[in-house]
C-alpha atoms as a PDB file:
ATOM      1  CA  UNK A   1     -25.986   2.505  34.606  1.00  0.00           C
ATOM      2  CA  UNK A   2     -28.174   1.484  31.421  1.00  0.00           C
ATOM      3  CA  UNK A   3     -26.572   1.312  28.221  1.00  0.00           C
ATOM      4  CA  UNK A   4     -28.104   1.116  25.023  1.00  0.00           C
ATOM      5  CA  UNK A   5     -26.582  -0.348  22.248  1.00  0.00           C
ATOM      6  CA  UNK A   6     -27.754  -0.323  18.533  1.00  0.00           C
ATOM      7  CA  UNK A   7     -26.597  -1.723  14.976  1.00  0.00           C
ATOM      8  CA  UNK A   8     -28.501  -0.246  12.363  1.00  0.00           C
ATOM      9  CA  UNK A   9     -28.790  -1.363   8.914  1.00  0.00           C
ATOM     10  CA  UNK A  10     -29.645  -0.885   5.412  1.00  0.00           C
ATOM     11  CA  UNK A  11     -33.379  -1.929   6.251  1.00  0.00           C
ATOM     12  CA  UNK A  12     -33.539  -2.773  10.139  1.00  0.00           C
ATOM     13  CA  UNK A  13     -32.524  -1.552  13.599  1.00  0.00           C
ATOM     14  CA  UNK A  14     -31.330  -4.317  16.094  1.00  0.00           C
ATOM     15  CA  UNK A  15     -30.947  -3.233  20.015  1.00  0.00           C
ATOM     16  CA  UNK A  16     -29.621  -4.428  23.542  1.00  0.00           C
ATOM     17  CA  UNK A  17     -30.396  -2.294  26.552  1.00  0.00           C
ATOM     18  CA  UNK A  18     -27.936  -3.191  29.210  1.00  0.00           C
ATOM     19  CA  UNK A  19     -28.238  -2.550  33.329  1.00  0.00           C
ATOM     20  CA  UNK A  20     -24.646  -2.603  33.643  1.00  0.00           C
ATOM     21  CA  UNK A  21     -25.261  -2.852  37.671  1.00  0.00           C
ATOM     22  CA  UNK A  22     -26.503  -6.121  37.244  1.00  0.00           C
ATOM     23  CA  UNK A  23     -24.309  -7.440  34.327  1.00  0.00           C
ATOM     24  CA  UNK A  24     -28.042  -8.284  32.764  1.00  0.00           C
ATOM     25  CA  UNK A  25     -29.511  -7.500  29.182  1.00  0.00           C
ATOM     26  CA  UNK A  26     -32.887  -5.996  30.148  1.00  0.00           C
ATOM     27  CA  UNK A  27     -34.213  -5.421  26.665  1.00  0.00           C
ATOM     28  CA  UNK A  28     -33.307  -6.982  23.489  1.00  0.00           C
ATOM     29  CA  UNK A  29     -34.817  -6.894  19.622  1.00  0.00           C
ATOM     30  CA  UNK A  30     -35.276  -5.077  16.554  1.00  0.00           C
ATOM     31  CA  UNK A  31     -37.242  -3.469  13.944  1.00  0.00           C
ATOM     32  CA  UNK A  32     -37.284  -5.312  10.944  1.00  0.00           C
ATOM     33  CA  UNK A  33     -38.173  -4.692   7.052  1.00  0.00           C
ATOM     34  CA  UNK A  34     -38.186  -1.241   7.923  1.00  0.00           C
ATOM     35  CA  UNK A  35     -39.244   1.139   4.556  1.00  0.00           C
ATOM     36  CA  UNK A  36     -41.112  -1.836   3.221  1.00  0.00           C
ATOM     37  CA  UNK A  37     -44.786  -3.619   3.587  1.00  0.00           C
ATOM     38  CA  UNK A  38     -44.742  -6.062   6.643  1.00  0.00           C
ATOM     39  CA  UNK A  39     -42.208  -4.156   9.118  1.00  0.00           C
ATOM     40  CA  UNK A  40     -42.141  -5.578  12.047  1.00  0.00           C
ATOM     41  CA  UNK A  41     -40.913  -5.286  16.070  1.00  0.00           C
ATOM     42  CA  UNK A  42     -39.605  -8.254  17.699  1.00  0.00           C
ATOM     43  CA  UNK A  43     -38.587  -8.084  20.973  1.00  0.00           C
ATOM     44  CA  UNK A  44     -37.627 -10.638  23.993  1.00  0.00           C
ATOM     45  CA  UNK A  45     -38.950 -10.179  27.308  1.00  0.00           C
ATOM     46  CA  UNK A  46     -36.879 -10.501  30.614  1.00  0.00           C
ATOM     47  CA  UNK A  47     -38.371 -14.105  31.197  1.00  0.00           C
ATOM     48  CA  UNK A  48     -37.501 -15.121  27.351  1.00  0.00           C
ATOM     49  CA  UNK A  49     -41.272 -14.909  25.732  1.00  0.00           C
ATOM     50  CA  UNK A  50     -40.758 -13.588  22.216  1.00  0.00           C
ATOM     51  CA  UNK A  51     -43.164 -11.022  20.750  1.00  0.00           C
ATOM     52  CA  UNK A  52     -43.811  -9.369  17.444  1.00  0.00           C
ATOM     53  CA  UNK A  53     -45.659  -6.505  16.853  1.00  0.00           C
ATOM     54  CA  UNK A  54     -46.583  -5.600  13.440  1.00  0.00           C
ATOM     55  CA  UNK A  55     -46.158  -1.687  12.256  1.00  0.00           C
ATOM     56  CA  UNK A  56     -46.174   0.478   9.437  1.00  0.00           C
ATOM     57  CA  UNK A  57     -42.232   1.814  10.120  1.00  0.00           C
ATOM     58  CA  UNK A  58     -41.398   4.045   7.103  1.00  0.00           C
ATOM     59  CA  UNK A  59     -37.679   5.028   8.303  1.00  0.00           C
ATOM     60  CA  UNK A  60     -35.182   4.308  10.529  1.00  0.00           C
ATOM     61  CA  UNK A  61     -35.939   7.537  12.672  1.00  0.00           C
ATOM     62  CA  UNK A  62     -39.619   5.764  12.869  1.00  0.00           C
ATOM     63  CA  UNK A  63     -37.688   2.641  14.407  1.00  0.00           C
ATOM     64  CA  UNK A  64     -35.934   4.160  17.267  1.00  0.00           C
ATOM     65  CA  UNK A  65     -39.184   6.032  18.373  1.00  0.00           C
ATOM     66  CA  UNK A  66     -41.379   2.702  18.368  1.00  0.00           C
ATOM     67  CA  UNK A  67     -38.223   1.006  20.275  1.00  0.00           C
ATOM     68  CA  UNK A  68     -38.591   3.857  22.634  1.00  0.00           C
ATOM     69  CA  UNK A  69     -42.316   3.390  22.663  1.00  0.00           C
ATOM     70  CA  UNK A  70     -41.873  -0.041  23.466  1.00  0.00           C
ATOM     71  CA  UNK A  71     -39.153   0.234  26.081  1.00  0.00           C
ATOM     72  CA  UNK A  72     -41.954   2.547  27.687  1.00  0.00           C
ATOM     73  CA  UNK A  73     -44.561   1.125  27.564  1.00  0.00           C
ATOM     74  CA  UNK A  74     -46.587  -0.519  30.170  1.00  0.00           C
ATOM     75  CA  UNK A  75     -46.816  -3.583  28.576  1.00  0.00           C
ATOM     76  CA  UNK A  76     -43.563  -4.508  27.646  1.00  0.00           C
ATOM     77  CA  UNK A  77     -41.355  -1.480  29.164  1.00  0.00           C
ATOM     78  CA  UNK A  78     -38.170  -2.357  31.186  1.00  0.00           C
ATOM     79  CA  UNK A  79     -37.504   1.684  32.014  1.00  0.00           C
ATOM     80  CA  UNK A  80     -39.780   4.393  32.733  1.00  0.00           C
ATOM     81  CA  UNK A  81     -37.992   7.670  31.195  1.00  0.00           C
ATOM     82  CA  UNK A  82     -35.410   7.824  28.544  1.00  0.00           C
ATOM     83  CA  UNK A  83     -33.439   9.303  31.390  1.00  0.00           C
ATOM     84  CA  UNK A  84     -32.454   6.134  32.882  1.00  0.00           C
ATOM     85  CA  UNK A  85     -30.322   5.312  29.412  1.00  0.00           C
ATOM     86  CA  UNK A  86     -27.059   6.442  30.395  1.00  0.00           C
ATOM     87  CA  UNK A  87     -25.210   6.210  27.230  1.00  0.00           C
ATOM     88  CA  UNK A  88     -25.833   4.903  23.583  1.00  0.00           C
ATOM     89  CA  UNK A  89     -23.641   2.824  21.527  1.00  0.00           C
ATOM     90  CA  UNK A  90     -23.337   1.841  18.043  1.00  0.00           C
ATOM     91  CA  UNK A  91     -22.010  -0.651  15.279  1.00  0.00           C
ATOM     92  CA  UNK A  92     -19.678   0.647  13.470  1.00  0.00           C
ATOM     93  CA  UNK A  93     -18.797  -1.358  10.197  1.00  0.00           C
ATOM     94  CA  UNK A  94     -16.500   0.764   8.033  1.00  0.00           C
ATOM     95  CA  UNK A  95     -15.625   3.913  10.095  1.00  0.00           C
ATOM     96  CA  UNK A  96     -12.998   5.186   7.253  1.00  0.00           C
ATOM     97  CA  UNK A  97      -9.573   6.726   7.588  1.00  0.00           C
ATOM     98  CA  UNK A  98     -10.501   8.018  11.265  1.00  0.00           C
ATOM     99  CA  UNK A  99     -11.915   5.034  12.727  1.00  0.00           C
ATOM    100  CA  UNK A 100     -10.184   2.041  11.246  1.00  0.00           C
ATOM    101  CA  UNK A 101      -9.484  -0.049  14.161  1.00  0.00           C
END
């Protein structure tokens, strides 16, 4: 089981893909600076390397697809459909009367 787990903010994305079999995070970054000049994808590999690549990401929407894009690619992918992500998780910082604890 691979879960995916995101915290989005005001002006990046940050991720963790888990393989929950393994007790291992298999992909880990985020999209930075996203709406403004110099956005950016940082990412670190299995074996620790960092990488950045640099991108013109104009939304947030933009960000998930170029995570995606990078999760898949051949380069730097850890899965090979979006059909091994089992489930999706997310940061929830004020959730309001119905989520408060």
């Amino acid at each position: 089981m691979k879960i995916l787990v995101l915290n989005c903010g005001s002006s990046s994305i940050k991720y963790k893909l888990f393989d929950m079999r393994s007790n291992e995070v298999i992909a880990q970054g985020g999209v930075e600076k996203i709406g403004m000049k110099g956005s950016f994808l940082k990412l670190t590999l299995p074996d620790g390397q960092k990488v950045q690549l640099e991108g013109e990401i104009l939304e947030h929407r933009a960000g998930i697809e170029y995570i995606f894009g990078v999760m898949l690619s051949e380069k730097y992918g850890c899965i090979r459909s979006l059909d091994e992500i089992d489930a999706v998780g997310h940061r929830v910082v004020h959730g309001g009367e119905r989520f408060n604890k």
